[in-house]
N, C-alpha and C. Protein backbone atom coordinates (compact mmCIF):
# COMPACT_ATOMS: atom_id res chain seq x y z
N UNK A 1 5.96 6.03 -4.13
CA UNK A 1 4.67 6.06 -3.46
C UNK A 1 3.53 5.99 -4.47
N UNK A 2 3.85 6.75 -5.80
CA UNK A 2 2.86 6.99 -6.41
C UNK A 2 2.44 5.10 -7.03
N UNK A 3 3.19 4.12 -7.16
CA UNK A 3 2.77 2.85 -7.76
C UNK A 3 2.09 2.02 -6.33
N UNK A 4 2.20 2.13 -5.27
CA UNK A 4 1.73 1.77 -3.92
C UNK A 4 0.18 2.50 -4.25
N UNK A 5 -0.23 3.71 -4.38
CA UNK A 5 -1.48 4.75 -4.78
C UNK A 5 -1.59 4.03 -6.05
N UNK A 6 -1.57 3.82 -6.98
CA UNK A 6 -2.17 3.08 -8.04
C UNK A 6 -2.27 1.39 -7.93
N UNK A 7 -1.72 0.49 -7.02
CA UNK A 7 -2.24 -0.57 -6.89
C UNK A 7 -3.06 -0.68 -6.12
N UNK A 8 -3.88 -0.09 -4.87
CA UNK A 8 -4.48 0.69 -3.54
C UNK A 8 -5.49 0.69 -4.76
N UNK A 9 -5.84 2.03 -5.92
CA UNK A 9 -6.91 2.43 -6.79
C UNK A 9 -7.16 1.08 -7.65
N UNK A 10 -6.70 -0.11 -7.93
CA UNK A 10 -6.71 -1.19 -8.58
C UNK A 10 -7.50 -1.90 -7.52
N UNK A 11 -7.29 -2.11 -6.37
CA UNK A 11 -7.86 -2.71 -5.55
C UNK A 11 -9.10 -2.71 -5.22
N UNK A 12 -9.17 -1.41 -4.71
CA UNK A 12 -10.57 -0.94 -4.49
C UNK A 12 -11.67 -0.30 -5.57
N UNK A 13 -10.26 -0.81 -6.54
CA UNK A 13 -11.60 0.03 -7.65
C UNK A 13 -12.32 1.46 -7.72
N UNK A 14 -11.49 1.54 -7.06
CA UNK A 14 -11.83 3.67 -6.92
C UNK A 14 -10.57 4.74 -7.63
N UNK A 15 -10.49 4.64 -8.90
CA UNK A 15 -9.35 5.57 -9.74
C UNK A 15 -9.36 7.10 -9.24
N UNK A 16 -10.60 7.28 -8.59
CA UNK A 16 -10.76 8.91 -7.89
C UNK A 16 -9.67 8.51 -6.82
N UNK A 17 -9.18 7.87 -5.98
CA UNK A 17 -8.34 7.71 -5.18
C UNK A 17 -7.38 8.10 -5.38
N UNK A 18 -6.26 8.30 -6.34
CA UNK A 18 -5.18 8.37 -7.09
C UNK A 18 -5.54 9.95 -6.28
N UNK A 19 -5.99 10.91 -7.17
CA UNK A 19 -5.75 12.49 -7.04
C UNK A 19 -6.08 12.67 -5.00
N UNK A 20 -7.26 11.91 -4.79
CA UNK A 20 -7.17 12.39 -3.40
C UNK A 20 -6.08 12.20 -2.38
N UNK A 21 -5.56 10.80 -2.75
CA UNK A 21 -4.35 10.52 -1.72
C UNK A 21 -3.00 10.82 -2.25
N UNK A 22 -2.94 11.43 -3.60
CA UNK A 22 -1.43 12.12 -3.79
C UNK A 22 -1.53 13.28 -3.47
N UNK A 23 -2.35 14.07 -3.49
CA UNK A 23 -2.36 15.72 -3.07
C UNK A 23 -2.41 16.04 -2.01
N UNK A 24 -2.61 14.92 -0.93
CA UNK A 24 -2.32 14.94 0.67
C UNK A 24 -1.46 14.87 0.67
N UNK A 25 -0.08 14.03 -0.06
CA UNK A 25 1.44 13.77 0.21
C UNK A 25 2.15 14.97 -0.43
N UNK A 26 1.80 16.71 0.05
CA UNK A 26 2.66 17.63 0.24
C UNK A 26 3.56 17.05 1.00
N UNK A 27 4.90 17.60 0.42
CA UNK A 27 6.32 17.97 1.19
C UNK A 27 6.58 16.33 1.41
N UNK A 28 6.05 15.36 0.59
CA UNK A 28 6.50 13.57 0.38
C UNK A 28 7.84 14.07 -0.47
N UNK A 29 9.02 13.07 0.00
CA UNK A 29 9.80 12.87 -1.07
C UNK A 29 9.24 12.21 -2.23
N UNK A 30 9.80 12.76 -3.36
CA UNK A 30 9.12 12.88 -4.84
C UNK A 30 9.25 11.66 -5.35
N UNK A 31 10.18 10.91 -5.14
CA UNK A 31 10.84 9.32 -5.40
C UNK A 31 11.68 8.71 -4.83
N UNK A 32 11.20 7.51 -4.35
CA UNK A 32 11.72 6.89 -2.95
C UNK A 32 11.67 5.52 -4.00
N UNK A 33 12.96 4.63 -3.50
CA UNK A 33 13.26 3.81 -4.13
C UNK A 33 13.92 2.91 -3.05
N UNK A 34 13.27 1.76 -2.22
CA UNK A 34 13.64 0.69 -1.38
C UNK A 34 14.01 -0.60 -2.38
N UNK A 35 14.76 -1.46 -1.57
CA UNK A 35 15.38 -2.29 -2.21
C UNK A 35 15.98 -3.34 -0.61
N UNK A 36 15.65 -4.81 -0.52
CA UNK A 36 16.42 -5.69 0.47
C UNK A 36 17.57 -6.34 0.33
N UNK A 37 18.64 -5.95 -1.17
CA UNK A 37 19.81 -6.22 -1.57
C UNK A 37 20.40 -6.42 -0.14
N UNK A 38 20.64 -5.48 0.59
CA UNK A 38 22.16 -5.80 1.62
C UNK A 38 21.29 -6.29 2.42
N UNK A 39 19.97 -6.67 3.27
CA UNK A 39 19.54 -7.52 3.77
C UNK A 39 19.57 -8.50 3.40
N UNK A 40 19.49 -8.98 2.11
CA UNK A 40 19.91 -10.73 1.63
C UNK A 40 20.89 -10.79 1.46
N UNK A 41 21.54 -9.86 1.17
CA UNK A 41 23.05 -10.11 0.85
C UNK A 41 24.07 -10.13 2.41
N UNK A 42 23.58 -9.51 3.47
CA UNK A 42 24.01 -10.08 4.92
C UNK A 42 23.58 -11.00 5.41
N UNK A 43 22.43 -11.09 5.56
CA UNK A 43 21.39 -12.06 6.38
C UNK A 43 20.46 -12.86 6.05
N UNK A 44 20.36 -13.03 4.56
CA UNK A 44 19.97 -13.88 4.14
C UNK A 44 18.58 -13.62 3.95
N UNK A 45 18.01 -12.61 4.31
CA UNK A 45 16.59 -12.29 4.52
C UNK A 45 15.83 -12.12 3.02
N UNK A 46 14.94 -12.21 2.60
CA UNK A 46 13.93 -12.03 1.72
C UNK A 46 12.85 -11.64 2.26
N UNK A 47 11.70 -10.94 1.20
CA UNK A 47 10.44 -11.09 1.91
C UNK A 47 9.52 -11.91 1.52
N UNK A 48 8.64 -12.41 2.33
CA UNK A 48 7.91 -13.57 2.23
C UNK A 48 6.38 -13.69 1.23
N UNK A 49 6.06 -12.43 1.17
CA UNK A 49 5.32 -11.87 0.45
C UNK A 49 5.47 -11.00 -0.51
N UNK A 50 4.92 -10.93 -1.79
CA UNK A 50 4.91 -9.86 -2.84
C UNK A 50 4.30 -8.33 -2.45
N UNK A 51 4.29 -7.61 -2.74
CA UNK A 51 4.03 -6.09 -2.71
C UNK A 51 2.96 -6.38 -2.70
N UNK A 52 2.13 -6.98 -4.36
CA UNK A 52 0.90 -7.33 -4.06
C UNK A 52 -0.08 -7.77 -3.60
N UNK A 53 0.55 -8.92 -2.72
CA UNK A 53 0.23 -10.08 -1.59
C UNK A 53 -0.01 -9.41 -0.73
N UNK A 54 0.82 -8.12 -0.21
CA UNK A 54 0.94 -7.58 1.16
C UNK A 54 -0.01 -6.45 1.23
N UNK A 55 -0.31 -5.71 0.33
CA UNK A 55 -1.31 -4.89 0.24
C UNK A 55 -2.93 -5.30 -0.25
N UNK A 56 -3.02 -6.47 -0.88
CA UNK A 56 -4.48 -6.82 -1.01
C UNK A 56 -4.49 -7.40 0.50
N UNK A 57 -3.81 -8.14 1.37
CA UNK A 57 -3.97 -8.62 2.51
C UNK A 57 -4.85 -7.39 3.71
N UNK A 58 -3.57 -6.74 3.35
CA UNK A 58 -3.82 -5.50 4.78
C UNK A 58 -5.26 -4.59 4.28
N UNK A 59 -5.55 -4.62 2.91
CA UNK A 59 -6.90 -4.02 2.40
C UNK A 59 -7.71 -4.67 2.97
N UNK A 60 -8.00 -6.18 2.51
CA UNK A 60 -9.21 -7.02 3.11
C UNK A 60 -9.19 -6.83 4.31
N UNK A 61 -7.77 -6.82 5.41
CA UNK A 61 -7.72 -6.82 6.69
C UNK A 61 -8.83 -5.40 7.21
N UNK A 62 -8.28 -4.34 6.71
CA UNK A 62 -9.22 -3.04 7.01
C UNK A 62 -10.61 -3.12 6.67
N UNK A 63 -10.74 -3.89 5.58
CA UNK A 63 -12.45 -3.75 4.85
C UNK A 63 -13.44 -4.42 5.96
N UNK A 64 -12.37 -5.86 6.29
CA UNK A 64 -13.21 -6.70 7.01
C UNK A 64 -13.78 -5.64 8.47
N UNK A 65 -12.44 -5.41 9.14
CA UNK A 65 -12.50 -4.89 10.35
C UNK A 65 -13.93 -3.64 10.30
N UNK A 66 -13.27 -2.84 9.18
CA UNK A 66 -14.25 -1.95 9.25
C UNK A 66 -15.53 -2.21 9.07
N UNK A 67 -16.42 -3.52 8.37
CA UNK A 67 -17.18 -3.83 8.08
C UNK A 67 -17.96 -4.16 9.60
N UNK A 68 -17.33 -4.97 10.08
CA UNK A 68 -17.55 -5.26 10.89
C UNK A 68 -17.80 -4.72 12.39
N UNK A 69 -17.03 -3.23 12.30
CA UNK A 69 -18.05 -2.57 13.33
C UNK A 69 -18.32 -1.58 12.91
N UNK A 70 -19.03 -1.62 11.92
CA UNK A 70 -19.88 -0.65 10.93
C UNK A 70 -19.79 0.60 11.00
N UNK A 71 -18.33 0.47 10.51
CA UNK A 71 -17.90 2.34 10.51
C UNK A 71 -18.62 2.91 8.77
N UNK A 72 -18.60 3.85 8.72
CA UNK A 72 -19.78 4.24 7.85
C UNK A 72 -18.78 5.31 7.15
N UNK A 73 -17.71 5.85 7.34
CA UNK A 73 -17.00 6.76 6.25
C UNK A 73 -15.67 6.02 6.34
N UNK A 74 -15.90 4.60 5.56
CA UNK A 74 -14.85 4.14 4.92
C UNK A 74 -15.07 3.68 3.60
């Protein structure tokens, strides 16, 4: 979780982000480690997008939205 919270603080350019959104993740498992091995390796599946692809996407997606009906504590 914690490299998901440091590309998120890369993004937005807010490094204060890091301490606020890890100290909310009490009682988070400490290290979580995903992997689509036996999904490609059954079904052939991959994902279509990079980590990075997928999270600057869904950022702009929120920035825009929120911009746009001018929510004010984002």
């Amino acid at each position: 979780m914690a490299i998901v919270i440091i590309k998120l603080c890369d993004l937005t350019g807010n490094q204060d982000l890091y301490e606020s959104i890890y100290k909310k993740l009490a009682g988070e498992i400490e290290h979580q480690f995903m992997t689509y091995d036996k999904l490609n390796k059954y079904f052939g599946w991959k994902p279509r997008h990079s980590i990075d692809d997928g999270l600057k996407h869904k950022f702009n997606w929120y920035k825009d939205f929120l911009e746009k009906y001018d929510y004010k504590d984002f």
